[in-house]
PDB file of N, CA and C in Angstrom:
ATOM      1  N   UNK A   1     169.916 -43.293-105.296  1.00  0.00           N
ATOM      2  CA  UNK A   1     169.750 -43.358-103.857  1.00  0.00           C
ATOM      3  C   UNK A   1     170.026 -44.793-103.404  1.00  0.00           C
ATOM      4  N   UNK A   2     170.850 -45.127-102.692  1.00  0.00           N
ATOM      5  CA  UNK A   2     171.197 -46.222-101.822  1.00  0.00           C
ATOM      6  C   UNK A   2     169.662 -46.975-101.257  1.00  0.00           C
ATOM      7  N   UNK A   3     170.222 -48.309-101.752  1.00  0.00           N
ATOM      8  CA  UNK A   3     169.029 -48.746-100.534  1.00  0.00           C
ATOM      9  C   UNK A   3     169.350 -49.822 -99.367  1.00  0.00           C
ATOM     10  N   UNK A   4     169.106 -49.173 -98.541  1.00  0.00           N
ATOM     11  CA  UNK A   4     169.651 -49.810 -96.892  1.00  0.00           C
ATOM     12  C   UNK A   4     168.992 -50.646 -96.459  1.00  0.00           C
ATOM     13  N   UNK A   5     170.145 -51.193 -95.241  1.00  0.00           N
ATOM     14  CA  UNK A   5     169.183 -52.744 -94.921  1.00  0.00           C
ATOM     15  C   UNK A   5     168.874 -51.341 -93.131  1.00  0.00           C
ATOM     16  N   UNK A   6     168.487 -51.936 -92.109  1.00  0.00           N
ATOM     17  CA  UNK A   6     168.709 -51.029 -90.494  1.00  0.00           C
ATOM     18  C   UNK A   6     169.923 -50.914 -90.306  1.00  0.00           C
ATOM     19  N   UNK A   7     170.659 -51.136 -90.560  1.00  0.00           N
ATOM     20  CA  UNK A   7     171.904 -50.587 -90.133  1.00  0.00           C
ATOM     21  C   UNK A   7     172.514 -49.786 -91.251  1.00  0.00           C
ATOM     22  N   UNK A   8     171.748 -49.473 -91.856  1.00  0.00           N
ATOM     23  CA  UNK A   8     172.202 -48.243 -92.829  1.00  0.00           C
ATOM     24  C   UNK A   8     173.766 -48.881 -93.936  1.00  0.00           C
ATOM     25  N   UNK A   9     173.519 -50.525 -94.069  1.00  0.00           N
ATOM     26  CA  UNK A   9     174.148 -51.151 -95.054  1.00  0.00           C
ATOM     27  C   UNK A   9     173.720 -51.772 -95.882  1.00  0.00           C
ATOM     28  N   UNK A  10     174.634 -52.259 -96.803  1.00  0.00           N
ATOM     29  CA  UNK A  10     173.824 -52.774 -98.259  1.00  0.00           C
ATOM     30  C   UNK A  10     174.820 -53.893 -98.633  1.00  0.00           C
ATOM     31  N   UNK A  11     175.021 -54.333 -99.376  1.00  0.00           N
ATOM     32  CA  UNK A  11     175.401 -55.472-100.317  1.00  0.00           C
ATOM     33  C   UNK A  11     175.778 -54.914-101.558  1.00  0.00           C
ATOM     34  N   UNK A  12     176.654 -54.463-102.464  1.00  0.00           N
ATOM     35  CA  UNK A  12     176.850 -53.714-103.752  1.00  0.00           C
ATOM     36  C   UNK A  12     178.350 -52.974-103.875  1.00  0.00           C
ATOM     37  N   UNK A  13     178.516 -53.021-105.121  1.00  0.00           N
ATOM     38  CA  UNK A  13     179.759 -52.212-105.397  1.00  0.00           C
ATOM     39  C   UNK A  13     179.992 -50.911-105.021  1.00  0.00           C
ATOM     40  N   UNK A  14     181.626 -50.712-104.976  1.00  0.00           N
ATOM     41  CA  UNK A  14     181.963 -49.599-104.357  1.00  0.00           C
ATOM     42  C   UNK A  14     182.998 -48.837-105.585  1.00  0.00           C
ATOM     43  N   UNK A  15     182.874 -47.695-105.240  1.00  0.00           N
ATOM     44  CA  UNK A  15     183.941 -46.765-106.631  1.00  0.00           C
ATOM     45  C   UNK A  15     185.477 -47.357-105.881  1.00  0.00           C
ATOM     46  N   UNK A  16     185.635 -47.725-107.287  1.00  0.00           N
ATOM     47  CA  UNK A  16     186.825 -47.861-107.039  1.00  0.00           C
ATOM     48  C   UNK A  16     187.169 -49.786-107.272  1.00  0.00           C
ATOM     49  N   UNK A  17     185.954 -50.382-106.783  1.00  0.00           N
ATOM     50  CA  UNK A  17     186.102 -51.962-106.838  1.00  0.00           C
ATOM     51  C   UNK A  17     185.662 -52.925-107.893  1.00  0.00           C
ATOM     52  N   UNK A  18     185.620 -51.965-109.527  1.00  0.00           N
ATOM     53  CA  UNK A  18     185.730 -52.714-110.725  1.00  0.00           C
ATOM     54  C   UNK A  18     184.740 -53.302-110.555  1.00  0.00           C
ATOM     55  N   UNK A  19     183.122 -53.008-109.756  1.00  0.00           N
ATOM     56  CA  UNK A  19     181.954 -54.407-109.898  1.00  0.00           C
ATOM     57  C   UNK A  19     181.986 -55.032-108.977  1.00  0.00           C
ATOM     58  N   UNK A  20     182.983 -55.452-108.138  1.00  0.00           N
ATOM     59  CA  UNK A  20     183.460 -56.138-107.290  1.00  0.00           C
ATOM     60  C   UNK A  20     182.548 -55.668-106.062  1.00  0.00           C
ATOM     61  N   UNK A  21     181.592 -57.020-105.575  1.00  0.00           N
ATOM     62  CA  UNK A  21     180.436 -56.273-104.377  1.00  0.00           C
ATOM     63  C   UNK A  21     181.403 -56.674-102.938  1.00  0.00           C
ATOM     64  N   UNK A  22     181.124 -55.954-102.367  1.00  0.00           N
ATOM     65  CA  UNK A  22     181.480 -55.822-100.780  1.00  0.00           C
ATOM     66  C   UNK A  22     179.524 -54.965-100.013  1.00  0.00           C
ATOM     67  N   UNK A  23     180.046 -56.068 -98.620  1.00  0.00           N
ATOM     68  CA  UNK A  23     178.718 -55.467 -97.994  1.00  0.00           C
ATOM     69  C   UNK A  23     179.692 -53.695 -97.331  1.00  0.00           C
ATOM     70  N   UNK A  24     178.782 -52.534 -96.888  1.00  0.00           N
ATOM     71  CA  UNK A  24     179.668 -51.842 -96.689  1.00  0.00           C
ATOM     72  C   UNK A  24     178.440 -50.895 -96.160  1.00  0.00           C
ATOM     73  N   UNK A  25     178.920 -49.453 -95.398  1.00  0.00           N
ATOM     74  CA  UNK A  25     177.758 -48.928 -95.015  1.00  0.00           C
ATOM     75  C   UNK A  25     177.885 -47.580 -95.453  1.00  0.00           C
ATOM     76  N   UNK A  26     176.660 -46.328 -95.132  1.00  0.00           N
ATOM     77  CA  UNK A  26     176.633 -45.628 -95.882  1.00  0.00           C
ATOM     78  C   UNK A  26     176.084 -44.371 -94.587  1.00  0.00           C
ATOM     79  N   UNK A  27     176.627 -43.539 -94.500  1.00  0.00           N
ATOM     80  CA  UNK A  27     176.613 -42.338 -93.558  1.00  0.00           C
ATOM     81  C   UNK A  27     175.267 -41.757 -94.054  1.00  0.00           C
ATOM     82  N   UNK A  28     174.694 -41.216 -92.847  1.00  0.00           N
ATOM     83  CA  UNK A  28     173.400 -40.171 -93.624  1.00  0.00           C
ATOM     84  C   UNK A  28     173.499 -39.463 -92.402  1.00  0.00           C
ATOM     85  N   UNK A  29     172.910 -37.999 -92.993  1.00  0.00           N
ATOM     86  CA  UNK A  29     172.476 -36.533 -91.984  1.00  0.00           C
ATOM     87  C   UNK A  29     171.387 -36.552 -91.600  1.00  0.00           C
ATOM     88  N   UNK A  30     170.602 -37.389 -91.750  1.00  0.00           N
ATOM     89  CA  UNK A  30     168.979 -37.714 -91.152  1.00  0.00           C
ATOM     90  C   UNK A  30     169.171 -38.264 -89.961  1.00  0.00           C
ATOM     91  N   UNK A  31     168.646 -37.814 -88.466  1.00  0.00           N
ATOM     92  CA  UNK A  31     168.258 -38.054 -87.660  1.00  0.00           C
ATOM     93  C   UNK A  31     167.635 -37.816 -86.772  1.00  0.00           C
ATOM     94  N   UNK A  32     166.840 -38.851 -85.923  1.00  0.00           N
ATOM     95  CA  UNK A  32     165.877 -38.224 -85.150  1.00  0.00           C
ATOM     96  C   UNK A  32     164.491 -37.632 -85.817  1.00  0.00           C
ATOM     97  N   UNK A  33     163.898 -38.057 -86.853  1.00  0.00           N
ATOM     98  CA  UNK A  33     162.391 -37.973 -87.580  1.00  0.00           C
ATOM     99  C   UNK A  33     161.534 -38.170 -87.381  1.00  0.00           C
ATOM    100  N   UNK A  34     160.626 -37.319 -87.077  1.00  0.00           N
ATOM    101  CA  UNK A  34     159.745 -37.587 -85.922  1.00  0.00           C
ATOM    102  C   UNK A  34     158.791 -38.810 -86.282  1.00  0.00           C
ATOM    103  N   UNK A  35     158.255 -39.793 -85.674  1.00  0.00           N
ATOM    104  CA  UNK A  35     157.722 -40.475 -86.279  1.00  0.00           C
ATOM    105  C   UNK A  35     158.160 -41.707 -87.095  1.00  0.00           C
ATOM    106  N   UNK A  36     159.315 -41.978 -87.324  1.00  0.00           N
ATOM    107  CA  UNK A  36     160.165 -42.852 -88.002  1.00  0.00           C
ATOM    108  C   UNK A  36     161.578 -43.014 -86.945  1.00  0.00           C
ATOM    109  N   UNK A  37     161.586 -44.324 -87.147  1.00  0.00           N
ATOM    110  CA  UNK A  37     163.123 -45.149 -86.636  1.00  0.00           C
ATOM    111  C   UNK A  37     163.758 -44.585 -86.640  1.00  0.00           C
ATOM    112  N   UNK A  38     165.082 -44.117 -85.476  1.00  0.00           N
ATOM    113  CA  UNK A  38     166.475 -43.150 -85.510  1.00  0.00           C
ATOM    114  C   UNK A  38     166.715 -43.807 -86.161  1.00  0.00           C
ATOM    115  N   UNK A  39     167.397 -42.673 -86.988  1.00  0.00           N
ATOM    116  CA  UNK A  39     168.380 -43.343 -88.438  1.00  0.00           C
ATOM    117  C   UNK A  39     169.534 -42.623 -87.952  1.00  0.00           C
ATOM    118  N   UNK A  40     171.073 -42.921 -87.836  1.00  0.00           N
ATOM    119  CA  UNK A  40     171.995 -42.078 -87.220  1.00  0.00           C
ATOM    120  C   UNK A  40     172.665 -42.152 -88.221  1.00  0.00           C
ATOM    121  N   UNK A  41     173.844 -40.708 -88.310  1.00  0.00           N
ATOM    122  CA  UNK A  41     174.242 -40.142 -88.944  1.00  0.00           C
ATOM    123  C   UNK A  41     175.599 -41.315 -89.278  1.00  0.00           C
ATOM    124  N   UNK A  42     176.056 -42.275 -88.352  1.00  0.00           N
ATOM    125  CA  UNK A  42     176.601 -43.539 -88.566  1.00  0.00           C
ATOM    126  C   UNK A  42     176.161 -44.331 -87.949  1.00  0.00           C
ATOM    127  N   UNK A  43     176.844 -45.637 -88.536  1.00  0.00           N
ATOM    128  CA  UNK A  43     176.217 -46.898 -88.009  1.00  0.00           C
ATOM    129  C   UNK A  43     175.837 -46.893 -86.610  1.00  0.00           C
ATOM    130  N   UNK A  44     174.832 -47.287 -86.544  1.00  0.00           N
ATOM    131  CA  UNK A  44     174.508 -47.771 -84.783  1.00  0.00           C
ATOM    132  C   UNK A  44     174.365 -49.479 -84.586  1.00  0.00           C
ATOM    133  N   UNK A  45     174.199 -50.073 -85.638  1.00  0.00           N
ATOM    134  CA  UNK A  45     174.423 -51.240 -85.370  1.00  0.00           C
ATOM    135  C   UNK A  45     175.307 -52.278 -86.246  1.00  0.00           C
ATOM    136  N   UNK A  46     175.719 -53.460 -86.496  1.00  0.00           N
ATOM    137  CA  UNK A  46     176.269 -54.240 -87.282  1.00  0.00           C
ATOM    138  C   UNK A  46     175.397 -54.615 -88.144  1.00  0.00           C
ATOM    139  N   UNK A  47     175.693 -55.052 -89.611  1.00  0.00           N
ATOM    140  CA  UNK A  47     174.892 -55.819 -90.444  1.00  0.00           C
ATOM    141  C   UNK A  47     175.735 -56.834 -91.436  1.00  0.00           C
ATOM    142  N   UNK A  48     175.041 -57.698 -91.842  1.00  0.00           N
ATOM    143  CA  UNK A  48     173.793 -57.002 -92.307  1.00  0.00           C
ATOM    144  C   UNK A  48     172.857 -57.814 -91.556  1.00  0.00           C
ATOM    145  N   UNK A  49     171.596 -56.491 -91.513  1.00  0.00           N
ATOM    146  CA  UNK A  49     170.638 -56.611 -90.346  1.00  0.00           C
ATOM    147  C   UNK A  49     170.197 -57.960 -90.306  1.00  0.00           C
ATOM    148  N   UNK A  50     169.665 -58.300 -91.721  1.00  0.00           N
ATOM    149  CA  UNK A  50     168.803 -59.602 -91.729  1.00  0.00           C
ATOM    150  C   UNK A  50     167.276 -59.470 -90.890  1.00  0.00           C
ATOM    151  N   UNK A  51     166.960 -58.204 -91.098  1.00  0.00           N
ATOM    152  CA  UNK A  51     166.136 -57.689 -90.156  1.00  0.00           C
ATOM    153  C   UNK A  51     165.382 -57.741 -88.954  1.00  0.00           C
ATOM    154  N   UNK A  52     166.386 -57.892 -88.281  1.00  0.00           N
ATOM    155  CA  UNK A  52     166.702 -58.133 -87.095  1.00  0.00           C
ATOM    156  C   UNK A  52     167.138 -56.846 -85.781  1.00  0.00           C
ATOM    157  N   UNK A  53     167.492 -55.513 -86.583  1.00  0.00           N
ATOM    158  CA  UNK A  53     167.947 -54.874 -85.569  1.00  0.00           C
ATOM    159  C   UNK A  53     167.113 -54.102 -84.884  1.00  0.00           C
ATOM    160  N   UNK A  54     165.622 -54.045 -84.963  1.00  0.00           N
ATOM    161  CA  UNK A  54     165.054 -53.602 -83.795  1.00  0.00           C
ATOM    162  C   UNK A  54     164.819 -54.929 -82.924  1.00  0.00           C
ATOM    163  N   UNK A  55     165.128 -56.248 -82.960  1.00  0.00           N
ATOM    164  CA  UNK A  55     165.149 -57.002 -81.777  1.00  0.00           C
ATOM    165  C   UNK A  55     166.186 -57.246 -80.694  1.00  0.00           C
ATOM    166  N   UNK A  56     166.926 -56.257 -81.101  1.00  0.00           N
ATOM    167  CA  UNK A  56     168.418 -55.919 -80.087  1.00  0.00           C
ATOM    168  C   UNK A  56     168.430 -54.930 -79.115  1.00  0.00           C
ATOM    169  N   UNK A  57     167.132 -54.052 -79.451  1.00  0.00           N
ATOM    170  CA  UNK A  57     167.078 -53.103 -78.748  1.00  0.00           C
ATOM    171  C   UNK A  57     166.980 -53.309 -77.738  1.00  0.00           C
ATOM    172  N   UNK A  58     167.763 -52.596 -76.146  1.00  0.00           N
ATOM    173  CA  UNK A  58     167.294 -53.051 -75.133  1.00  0.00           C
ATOM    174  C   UNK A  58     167.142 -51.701 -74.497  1.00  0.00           C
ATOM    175  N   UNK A  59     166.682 -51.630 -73.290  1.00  0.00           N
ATOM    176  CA  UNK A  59     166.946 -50.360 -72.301  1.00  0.00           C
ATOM    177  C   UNK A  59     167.879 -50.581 -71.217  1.00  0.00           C
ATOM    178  N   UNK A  60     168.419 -51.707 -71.397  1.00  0.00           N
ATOM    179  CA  UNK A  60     170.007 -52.106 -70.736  1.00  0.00           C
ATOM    180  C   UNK A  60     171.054 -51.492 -71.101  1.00  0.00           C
ATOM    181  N   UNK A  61     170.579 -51.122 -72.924  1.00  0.00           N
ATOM    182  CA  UNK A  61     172.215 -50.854 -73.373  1.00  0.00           C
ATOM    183  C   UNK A  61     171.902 -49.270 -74.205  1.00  0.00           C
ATOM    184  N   UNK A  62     172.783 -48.625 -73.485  1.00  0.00           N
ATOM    185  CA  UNK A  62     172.514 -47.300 -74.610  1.00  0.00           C
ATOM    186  C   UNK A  62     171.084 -46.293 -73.996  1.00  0.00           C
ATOM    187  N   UNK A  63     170.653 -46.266 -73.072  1.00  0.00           N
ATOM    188  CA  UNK A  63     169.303 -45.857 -72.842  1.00  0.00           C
ATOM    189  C   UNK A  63     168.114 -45.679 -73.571  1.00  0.00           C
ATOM    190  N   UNK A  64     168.331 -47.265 -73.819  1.00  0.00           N
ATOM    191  CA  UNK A  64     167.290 -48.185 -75.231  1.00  0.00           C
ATOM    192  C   UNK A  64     167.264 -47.319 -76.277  1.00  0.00           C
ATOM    193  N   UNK A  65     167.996 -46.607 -76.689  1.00  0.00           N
ATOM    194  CA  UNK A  65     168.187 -45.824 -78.035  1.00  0.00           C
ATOM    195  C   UNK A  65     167.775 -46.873 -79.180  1.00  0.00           C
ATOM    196  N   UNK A  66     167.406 -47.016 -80.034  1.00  0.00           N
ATOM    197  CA  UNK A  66     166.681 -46.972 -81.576  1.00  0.00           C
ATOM    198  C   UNK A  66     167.350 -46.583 -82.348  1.00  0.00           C
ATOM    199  N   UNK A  67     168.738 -47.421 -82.507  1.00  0.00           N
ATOM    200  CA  UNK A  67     169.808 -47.290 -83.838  1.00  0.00           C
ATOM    201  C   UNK A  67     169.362 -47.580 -84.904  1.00  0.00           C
ATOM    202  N   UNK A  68     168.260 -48.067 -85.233  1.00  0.00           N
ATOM    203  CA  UNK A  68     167.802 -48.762 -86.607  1.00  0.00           C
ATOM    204  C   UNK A  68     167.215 -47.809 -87.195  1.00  0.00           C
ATOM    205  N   UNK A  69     167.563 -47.988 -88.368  1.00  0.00           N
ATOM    206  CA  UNK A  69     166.891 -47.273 -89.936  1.00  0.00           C
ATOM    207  C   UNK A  69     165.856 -48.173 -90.011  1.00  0.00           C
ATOM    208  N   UNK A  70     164.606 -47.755 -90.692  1.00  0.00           N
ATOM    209  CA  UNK A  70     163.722 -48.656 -91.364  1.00  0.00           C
ATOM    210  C   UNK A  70     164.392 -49.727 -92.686  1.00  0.00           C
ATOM    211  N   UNK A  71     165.162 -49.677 -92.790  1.00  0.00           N
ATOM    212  CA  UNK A  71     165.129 -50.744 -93.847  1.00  0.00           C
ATOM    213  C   UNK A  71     164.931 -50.536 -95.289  1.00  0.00           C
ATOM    214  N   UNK A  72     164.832 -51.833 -96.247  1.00  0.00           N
ATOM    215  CA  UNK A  72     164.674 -51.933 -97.344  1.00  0.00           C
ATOM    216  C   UNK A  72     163.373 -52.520 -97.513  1.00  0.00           C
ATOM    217  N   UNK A  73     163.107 -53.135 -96.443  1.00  0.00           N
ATOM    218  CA  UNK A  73     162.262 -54.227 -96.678  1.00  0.00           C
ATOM    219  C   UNK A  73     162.287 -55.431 -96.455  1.00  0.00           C
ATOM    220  N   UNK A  74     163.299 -55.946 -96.911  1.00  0.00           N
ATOM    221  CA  UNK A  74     163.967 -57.260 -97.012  1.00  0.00           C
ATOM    222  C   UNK A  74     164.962 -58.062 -95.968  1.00  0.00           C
ATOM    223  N   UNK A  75     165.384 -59.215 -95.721  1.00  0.00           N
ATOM    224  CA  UNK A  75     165.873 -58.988 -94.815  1.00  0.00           C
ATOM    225  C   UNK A  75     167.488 -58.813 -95.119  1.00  0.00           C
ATOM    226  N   UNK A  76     167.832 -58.842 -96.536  1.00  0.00           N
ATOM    227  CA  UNK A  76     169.342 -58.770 -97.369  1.00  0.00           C
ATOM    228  C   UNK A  76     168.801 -57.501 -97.993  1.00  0.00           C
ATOM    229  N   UNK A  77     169.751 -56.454 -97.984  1.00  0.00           N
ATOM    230  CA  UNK A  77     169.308 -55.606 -99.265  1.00  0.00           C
ATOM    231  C   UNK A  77     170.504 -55.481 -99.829  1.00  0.00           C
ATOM    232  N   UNK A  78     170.309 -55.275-101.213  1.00  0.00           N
ATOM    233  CA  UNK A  78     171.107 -55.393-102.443  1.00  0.00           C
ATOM    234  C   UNK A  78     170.859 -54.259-103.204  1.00  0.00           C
ATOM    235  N   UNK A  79     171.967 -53.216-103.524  1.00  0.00           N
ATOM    236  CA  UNK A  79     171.810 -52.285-104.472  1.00  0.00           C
ATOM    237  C   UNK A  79     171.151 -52.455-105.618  1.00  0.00           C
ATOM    238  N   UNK A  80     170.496 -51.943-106.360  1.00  0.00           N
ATOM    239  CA  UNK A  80     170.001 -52.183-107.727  1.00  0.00           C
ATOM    240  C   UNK A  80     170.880 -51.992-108.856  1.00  0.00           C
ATOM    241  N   UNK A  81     170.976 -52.556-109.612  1.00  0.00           N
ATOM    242  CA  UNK A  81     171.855 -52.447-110.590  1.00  0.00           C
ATOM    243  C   UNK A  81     173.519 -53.599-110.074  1.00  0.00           C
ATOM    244  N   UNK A  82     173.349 -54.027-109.099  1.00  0.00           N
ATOM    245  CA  UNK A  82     174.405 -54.973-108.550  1.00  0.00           C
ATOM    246  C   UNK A  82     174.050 -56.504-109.396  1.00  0.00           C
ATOM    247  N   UNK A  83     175.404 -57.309-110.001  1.00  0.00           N
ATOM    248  CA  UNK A  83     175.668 -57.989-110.638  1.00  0.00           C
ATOM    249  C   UNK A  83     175.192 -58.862-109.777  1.00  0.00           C
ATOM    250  N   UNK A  84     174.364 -60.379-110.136  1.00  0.00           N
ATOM    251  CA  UNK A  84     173.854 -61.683-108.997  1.00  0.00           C
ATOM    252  C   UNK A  84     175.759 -62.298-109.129  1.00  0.00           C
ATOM    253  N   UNK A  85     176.524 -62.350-110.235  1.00  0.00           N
ATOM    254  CA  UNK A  85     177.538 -63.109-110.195  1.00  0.00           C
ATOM    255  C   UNK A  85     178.480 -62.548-109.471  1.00  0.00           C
ATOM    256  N   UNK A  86     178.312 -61.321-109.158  1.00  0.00           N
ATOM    257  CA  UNK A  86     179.037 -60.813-108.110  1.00  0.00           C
ATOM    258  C   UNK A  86     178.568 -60.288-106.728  1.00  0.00           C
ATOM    259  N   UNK A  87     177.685 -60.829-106.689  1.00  0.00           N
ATOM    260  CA  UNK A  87     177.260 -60.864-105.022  1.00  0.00           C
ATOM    261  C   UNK A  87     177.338 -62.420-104.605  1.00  0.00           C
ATOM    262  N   UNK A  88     177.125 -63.179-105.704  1.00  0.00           N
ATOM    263  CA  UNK A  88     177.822 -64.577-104.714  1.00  0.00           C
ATOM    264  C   UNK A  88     178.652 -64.758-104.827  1.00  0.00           C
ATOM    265  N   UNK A  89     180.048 -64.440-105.887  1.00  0.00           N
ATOM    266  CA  UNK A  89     180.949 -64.190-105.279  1.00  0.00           C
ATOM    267  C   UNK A  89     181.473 -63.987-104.077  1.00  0.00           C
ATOM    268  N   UNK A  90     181.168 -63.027-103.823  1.00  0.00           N
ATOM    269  CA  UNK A  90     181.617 -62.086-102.359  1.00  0.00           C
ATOM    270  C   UNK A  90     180.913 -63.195-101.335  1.00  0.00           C
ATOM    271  N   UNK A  91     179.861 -63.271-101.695  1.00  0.00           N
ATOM    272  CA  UNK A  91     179.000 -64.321-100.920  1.00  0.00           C
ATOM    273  C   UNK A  91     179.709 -65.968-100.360  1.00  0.00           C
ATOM    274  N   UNK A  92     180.018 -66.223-101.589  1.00  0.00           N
ATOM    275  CA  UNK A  92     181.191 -67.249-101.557  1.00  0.00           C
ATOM    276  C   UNK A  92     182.405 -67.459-100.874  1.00  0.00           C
ATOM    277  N   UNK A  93     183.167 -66.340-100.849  1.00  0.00           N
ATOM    278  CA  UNK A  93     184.596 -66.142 -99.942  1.00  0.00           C
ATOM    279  C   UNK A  93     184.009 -65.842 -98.231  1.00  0.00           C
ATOM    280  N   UNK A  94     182.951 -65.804 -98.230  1.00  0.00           N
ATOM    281  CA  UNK A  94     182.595 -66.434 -96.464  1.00  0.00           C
ATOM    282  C   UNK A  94     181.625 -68.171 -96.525  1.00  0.00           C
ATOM    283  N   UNK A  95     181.341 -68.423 -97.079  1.00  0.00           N
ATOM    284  CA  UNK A  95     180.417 -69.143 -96.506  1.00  0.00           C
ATOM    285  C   UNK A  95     181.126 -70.326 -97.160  1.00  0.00           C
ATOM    286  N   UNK A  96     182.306 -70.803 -97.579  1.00  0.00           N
ATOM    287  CA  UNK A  96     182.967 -72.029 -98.649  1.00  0.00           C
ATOM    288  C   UNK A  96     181.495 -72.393 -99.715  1.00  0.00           C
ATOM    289  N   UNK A  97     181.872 -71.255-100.343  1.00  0.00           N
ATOM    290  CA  UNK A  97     181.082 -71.714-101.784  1.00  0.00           C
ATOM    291  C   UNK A  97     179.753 -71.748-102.013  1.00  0.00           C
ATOM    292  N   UNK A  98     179.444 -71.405-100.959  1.00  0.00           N
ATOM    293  CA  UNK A  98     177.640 -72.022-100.365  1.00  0.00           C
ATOM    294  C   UNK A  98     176.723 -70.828-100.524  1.00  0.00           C
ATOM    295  N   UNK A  99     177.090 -69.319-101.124  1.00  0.00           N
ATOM    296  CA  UNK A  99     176.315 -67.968-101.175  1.00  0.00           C
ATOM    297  C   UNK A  99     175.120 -68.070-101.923  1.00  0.00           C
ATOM    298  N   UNK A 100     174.861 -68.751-102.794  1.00  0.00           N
ATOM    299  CA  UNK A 100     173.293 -69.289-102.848  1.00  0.00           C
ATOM    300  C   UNK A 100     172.393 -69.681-102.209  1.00  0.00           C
ATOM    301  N   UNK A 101     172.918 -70.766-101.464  1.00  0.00           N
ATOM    302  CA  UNK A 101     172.137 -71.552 -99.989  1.00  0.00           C
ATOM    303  C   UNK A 101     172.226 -70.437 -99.324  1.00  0.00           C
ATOM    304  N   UNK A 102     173.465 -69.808 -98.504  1.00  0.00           N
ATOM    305  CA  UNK A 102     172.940 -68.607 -97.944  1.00  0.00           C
ATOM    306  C   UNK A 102     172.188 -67.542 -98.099  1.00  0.00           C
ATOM    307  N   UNK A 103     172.206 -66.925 -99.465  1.00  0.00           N
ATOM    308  CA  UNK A 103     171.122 -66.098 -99.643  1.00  0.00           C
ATOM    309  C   UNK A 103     169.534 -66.263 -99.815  1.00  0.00           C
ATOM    310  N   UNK A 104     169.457 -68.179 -99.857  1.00  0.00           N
ATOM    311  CA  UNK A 104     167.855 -68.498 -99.706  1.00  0.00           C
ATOM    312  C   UNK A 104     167.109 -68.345 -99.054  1.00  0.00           C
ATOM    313  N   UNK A 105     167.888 -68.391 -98.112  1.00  0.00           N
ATOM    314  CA  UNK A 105     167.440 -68.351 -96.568  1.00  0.00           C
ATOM    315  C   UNK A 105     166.711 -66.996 -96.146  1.00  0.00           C
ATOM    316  N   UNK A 106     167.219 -66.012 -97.112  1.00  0.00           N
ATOM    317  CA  UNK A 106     166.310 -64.623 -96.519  1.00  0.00           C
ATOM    318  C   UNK A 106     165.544 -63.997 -97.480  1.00  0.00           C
ATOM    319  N   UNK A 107     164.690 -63.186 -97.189  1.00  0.00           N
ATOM    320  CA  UNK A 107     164.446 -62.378 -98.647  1.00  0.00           C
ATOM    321  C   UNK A 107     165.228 -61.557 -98.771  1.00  0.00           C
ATOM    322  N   UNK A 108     165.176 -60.905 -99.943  1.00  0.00           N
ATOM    323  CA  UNK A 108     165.810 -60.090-100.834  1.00  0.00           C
ATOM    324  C   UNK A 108     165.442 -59.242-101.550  1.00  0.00           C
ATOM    325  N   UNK A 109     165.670 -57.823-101.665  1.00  0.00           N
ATOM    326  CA  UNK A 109     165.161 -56.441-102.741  1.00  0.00           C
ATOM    327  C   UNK A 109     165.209 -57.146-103.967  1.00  0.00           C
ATOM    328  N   UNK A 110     164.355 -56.590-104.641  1.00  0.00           N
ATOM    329  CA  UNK A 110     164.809 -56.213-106.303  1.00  0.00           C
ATOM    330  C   UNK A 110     166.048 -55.731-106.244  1.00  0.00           C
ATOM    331  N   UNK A 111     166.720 -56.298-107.177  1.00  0.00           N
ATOM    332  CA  UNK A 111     168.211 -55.679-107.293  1.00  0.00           C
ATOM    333  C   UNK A 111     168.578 -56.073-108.604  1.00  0.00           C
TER     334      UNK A 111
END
């Protein structure tokens, strides 16, 4: 089972990408639960959340709809079983080299 950040994305390899992590998102048929965060069947918001996407919510935009999934927890989530040398990698080709420093900055799943 995938584990999602609110926007129903993650950090982790994809079939097909040899190990190779890309952040990327993940469709689900759950929505509307009573009692729990709309989780939509696609993305409703950008990520990764950094958990942050119920502070976007407005009743300006969307008729304050509640795109957010609950989360992982964390404010990065990272598949389990995902390589650390290949998430800063990936991490690396945005930030010039710096995907350590960037990932300090937040918490993070077990992964």
């Amino acid at each position: 089972m995938p584990v999602l950040d609110e926007c129903n994305g993650q950090f982790g390899p994809v079939p097909g990408s040899h190990g190779e992590v890309v952040y990327h998102y993940h469709a689900t048929a759950v929505t509307n639960v009573a009692g729990k965060p709309h989780v939509p069947y696609f993305m409703g918001c950008l990520g990764p959340s950094k958990s942050k996407c119920n502070s976007t919510v407005s009743s300006d935009y969307d008729g304050g709809a509640n795109w957010c999934g609950e989360g992982c927890g964390a404010d990065i989530c990272v598949q389990p079983g995902t390589k650390r040398s290949a998430l800063l990698r990936y991490l690396d080709s945005f930030t010039d080299g710096k995907g350590e420093a960037w990932l300090s900055q937040y918490t993070v799943n077990k992964f």
